[in-house]
Protein backbone atom coordinates (compact mmCIF):
# COMPACT_ATOMS: atom_id res chain seq x y z
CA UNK A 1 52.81 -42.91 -46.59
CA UNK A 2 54.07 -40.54 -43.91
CA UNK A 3 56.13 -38.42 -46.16
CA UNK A 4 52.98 -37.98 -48.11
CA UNK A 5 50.81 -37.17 -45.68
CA UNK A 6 53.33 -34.57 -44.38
CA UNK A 7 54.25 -33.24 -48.08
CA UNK A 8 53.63 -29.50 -48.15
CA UNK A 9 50.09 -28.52 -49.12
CA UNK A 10 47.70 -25.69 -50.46
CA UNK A 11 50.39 -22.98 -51.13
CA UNK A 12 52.81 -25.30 -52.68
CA UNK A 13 50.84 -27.88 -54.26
CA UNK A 14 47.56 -26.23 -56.64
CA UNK A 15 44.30 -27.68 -56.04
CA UNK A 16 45.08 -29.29 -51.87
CA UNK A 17 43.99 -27.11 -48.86
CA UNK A 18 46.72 -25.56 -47.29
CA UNK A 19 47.47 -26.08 -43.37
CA UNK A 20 48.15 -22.67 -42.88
CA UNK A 21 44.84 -21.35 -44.16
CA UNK A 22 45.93 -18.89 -46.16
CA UNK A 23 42.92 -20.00 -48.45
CA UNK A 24 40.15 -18.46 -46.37
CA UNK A 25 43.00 -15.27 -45.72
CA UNK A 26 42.49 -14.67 -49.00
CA UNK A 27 38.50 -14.11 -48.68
CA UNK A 28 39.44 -11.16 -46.11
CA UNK A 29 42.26 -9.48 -48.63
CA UNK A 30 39.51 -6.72 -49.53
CA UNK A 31 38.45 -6.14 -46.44
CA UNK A 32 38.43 -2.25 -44.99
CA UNK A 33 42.03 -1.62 -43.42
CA UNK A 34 40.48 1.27 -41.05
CA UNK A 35 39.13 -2.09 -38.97
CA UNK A 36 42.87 -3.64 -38.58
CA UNK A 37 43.33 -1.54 -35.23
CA UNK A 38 40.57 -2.68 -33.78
CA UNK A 39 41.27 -6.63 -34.48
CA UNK A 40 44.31 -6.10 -33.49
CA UNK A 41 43.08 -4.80 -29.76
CA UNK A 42 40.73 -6.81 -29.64
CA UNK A 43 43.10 -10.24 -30.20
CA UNK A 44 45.38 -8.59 -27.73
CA UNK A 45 42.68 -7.83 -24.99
CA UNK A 46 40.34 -11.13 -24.39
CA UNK A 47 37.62 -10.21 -22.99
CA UNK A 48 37.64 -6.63 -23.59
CA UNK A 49 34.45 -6.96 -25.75
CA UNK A 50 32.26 -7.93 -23.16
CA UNK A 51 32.70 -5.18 -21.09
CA UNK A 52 32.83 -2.49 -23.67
CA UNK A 53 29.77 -3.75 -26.09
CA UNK A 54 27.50 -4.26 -22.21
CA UNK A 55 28.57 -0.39 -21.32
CA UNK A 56 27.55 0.81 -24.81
CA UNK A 57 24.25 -1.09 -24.23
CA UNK A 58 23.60 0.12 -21.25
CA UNK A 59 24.32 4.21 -22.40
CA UNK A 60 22.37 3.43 -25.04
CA UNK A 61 19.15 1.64 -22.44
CA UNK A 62 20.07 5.23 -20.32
CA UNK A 63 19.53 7.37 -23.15
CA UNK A 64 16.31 5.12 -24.25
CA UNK A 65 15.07 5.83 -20.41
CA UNK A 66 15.76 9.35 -20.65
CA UNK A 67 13.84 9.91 -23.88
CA UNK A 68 11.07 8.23 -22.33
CA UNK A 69 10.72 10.00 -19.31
CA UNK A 70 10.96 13.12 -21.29
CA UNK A 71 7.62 12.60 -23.58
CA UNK A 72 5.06 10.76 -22.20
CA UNK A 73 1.66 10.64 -24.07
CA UNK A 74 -1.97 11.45 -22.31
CA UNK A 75 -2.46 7.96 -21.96
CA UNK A 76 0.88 7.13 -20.23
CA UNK A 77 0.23 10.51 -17.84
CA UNK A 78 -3.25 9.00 -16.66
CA UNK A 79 -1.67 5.57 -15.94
CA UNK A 80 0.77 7.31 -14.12
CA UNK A 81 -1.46 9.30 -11.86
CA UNK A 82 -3.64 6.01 -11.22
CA UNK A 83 -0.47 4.43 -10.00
CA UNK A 84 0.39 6.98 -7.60
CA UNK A 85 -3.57 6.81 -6.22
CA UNK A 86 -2.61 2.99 -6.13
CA UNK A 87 -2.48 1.80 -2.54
CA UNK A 88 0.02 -0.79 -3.36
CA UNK A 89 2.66 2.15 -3.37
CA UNK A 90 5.91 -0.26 -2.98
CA UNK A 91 5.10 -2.90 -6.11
CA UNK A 92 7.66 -1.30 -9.23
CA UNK A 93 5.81 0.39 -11.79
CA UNK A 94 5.34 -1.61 -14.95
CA UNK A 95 8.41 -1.91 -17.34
CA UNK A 96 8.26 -0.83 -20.94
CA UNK A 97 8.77 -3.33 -23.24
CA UNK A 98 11.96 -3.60 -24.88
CA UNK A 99 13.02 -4.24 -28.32
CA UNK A 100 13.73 -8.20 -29.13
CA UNK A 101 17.52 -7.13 -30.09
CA UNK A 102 17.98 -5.71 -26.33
CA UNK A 103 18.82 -8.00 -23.08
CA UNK A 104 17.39 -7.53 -20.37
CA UNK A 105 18.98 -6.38 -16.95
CA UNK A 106 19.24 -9.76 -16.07
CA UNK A 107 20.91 -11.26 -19.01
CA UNK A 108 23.23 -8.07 -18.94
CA UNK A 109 24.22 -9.23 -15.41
CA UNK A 110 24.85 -12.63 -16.61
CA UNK A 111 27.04 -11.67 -19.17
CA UNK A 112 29.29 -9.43 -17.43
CA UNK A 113 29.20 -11.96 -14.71
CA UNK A 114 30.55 -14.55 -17.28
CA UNK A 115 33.03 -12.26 -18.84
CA UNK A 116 34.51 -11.06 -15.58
CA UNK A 117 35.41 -14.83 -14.92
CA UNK A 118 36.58 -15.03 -18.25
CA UNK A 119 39.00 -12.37 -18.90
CA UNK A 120 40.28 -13.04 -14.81
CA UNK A 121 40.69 -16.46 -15.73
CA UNK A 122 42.75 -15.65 -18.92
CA UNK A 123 45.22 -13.89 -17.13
CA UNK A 124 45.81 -16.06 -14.38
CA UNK A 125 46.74 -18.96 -16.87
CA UNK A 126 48.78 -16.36 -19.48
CA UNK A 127 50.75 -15.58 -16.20
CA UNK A 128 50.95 -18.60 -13.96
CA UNK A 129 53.17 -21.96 -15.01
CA UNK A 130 51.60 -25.12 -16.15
CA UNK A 131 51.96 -26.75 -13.01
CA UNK A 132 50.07 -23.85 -11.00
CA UNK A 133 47.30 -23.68 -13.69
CA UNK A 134 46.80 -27.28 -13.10
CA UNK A 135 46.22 -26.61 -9.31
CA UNK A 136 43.92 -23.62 -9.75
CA UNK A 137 41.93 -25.91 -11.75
CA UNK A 138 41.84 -28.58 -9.70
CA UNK A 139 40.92 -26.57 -6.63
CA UNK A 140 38.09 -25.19 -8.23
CA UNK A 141 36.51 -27.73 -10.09
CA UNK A 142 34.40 -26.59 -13.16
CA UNK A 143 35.63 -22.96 -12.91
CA UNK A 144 37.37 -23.85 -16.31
CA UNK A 145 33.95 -24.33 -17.45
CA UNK A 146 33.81 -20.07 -17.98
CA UNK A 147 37.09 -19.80 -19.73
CA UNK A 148 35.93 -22.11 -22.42
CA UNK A 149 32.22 -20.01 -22.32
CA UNK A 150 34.32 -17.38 -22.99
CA UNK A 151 37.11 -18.78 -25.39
CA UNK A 152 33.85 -19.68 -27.35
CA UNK A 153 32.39 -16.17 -27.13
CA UNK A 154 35.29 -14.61 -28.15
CA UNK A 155 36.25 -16.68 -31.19
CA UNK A 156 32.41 -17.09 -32.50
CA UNK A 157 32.18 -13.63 -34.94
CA UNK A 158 36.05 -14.36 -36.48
CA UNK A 159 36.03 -14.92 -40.03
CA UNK A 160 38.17 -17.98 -39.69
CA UNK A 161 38.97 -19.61 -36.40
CA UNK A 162 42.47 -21.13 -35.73
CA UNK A 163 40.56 -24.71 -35.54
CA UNK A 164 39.00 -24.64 -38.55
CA UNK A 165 42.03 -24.33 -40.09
CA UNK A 166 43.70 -27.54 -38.46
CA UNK A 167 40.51 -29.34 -39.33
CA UNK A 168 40.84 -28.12 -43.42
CA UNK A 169 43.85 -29.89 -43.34
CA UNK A 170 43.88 -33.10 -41.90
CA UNK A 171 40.55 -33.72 -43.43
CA UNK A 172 42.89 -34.39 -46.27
CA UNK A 173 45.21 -36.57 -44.44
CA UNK A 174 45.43 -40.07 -43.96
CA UNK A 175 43.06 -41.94 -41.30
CA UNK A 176 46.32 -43.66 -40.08
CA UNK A 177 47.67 -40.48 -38.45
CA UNK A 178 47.45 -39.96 -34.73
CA UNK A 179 47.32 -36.29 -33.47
CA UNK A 180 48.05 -35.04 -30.07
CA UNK A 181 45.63 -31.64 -29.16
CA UNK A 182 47.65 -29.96 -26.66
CA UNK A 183 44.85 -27.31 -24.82
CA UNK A 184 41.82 -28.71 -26.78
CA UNK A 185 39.39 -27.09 -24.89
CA UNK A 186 36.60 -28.33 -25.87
CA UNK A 187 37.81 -31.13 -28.01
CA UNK A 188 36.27 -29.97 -31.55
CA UNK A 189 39.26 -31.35 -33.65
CA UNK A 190 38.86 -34.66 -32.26
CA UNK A 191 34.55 -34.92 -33.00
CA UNK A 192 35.27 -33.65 -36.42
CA UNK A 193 38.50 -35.56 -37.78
CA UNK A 194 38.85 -38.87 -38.78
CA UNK A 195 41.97 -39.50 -37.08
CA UNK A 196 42.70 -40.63 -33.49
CA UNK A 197 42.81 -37.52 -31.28
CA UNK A 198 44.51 -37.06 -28.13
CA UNK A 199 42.98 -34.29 -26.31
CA UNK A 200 44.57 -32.62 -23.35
CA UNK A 201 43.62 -30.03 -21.36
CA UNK A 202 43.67 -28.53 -17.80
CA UNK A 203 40.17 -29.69 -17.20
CA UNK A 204 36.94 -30.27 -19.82
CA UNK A 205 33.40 -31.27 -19.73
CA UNK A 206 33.99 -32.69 -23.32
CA UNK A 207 34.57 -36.73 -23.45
CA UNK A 208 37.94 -38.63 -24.08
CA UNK A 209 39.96 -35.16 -22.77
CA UNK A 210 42.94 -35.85 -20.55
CA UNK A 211 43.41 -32.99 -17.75
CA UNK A 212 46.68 -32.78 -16.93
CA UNK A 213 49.57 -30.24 -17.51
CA UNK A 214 50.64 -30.18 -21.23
CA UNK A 215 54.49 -30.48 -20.17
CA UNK A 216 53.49 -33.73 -18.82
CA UNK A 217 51.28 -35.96 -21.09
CA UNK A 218 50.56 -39.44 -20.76
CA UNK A 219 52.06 -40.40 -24.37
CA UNK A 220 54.81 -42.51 -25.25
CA UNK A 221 57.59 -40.86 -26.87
CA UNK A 222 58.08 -40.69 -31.20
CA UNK A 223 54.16 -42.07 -30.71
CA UNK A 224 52.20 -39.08 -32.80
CA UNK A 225 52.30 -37.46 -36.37
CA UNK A 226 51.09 -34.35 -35.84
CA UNK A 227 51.19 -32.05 -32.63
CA UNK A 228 48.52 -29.23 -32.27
CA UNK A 229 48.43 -25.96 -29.95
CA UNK A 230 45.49 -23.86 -30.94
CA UNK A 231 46.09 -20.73 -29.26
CA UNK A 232 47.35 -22.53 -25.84
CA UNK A 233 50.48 -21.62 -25.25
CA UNK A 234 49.35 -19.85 -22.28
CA UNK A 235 52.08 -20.14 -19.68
CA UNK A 236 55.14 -18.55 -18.58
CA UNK A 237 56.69 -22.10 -19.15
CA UNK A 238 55.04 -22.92 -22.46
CA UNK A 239 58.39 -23.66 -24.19
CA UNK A 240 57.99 -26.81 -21.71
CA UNK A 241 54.78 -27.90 -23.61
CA UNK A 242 56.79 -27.65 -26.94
CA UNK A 243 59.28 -29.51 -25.45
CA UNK A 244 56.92 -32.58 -24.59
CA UNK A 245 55.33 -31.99 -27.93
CA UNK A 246 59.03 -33.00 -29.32
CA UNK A 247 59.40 -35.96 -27.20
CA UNK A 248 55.91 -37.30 -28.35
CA UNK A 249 56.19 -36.32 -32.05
CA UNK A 250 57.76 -39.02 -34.45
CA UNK A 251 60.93 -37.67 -37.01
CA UNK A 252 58.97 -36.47 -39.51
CA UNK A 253 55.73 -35.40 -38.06
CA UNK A 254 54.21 -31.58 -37.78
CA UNK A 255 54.27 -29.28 -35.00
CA UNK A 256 51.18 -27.08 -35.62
CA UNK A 257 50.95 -23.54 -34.04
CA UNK A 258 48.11 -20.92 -34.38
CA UNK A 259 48.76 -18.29 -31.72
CA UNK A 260 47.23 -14.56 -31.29
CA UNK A 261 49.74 -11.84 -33.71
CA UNK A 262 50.25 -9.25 -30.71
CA UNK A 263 51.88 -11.73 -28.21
CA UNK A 264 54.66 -11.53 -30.97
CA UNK A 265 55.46 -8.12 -31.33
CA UNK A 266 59.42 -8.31 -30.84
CA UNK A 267 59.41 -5.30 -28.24
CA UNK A 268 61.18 -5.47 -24.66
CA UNK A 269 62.93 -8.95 -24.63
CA UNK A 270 59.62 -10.53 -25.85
CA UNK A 271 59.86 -13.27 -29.10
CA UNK A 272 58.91 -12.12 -32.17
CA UNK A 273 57.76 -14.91 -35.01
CA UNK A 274 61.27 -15.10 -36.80
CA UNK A 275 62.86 -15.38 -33.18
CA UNK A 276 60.20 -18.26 -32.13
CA UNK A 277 60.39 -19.92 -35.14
CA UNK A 278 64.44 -19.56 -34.68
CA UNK A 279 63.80 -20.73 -31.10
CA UNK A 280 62.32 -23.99 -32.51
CA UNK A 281 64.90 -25.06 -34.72
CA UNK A 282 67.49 -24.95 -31.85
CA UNK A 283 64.68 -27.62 -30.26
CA UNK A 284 65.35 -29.87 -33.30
CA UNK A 285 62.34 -28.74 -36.01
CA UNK A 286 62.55 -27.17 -39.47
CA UNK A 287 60.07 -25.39 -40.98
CA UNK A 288 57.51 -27.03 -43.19
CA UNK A 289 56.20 -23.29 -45.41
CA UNK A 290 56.87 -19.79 -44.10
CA UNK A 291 54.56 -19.13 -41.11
CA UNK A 292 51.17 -17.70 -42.49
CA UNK A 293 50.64 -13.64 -40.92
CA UNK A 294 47.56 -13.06 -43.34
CA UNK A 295 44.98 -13.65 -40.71
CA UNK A 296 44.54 -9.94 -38.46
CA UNK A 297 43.85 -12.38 -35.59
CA UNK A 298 46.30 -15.11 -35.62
CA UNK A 299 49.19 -16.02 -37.45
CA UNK A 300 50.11 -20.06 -37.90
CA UNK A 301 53.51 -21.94 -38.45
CA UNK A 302 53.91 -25.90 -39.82
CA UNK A 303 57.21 -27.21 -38.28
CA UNK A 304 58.62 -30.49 -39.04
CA UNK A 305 60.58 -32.52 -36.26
CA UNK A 306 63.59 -32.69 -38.06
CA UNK A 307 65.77 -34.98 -34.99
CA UNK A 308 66.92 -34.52 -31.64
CA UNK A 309 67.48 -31.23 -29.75
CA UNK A 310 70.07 -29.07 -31.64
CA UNK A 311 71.03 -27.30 -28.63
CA UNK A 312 71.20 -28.92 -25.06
CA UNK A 313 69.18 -26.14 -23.52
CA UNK A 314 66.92 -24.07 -25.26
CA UNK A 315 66.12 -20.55 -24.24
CA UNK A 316 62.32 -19.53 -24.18
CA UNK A 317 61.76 -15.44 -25.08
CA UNK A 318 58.72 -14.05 -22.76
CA UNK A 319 55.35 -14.12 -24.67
CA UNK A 320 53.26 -11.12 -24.30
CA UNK A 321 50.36 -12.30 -21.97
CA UNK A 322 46.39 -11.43 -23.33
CA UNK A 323 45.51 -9.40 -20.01
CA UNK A 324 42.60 -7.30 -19.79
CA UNK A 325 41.77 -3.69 -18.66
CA UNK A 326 40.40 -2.75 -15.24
CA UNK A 327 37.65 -0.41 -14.98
């Protein structure tokens, strides 16, 4: 039953969803090339959009003010002497009303506030190890809390999310298979799958998630069919997470990996896909299809624990970290 729930599916067998969504890739095919730079900056800079799109809106609000000030009508000049014969000199004059699509100064505030957390909190855990992630976390509890806010922001206008993807395929699965979530954030795969879900995270408002440091997890080992990181392999030591992911997967069972395409780009000492997917055999898997690049965001690879470790250490390459720019 195993060996059929694991069989290759979508682009090898007609008429099944695939698991490495190259189904909903297909959709974006005809979509305008000119806008591949910009994906591409924008998966390698979280964050960067809430920044930029606020600035434009406030230009924009400036140039809106500006116009204003510039023509005022009769009936805006005689409100405006009355004001200045007002004695209440100090109260702010009235604002104009602004269009429904515009936030106000407030929510503008808000949202930078939330994205500055955001895109600070990405690089800390892109450039810290598990086990000091875990302890940033823990000494601010429900700081998290904006990196998921964020995560959520930032994945929200994609076409196809790395998640949804995951979910396709193990909607077609067995009931009987258990899957570990390794950085579920907020545990999504495990309210919409039928299967058991482990979910483990640094730290979670969501119910049933297990904070801890995904190179430690409380799992027995050969105990799981399928292994998930969903854009989570955020640490300097994440080969240690892929490790534990081994120990915990039975012979057999699939490593799934959806991870952002620029941390991969092969230049100064940092892993390409061939070389990670190279990197992983040498931990003891084999692939299951050839790793899916369609996506402009993300790219995803099916691995199948093939045994033990191949070699007795295995050497991690440097991912690029997702770090944002200071203004």
């Amino acid at each position: 039953a195993l060996d059929a729930a694991l069989a290759p599916s979508g682009s090898e067998d007609e008429g099944e969803p695939s698991v490495d969504g190259s189904e909903e890739d297909d959709e974006e095919d005809g979509s305008d090339e000119d806008d591949s730079d910009e994906d591409e900056e924008a998966a390698a800079d979280w964050g960067e959009q809430f920044s930029t799109d606020e600035d434009e809106d406030e230009d924009d609000d400036d140039d809106d003010d500006d116009d204003d000030d510039g023509s005022m009508s009769e009936d805006e000049q005689k409100e405006s002497e009355e004001s200045e014969e007002s004695e209440d000199i100090s109260a702010p004059a009235p604002a104009l009303a602004k269009p429904s699509g515009k936030m106000s100064l407030v929510e503008k505030m808000k949202a930078k506030l939330s994205g500055g957390q955001f895109r600070m909190l990405n690089e800390a855990l892109y450039t810290t190890t598990g086990d000091d992630a875990l302890r940033m976390v823990k000494a601010s509890p429900g700081t998290f809390g904006a990196y998921h806010a964020g995560f959520r922001e930032q994945t929200k206008e994609w076409p196809t999310r790395p998640v949804d993807v995951i979910m396709k395929y193990l909607k077609t699965q067995p009931k009987s298979l258990v899957v570990a979530d390794f950085g579920c954030g907020d545990a999504e795969l495990a309210q919409k799958v039928k299967q058991k879900v482990h979910s483990f995270d640094l730290e979670s408002d969501a119910p049933g998630v297990i904070a801890c440091n995904m190179a430690n997890v409380p799992l027995p080992d050969d105990s799981v069919h399928v292994a998930v990181f969903s854009l989570s392999l955020m640490g300097t030591d994440y080969g240690k997470f892929l490790e534990e992911a081994h120990r915990v997967l039975k012979v057999g069972g699939l490593l799934w990996i959806a991870e952002v395409r620029s941390r991969f780009d092969g230049k100064d000492g940092v892993a390409s896909v061939d070389s990670f997917v190279k990197t992983l055999a040498q931990l003891g898997f084999k692939l299951k299809c050839k790793p899916d690049e369609s996506n402009k965001m993300f790219f995803t690879v099916s691995m199948i624990k093939a045994g033990e470790k191949k070699a007795k250490k295995v050497k991690w390459q440097p991912l690029k970290a997702c770090t944002y720019k200071r203004r």
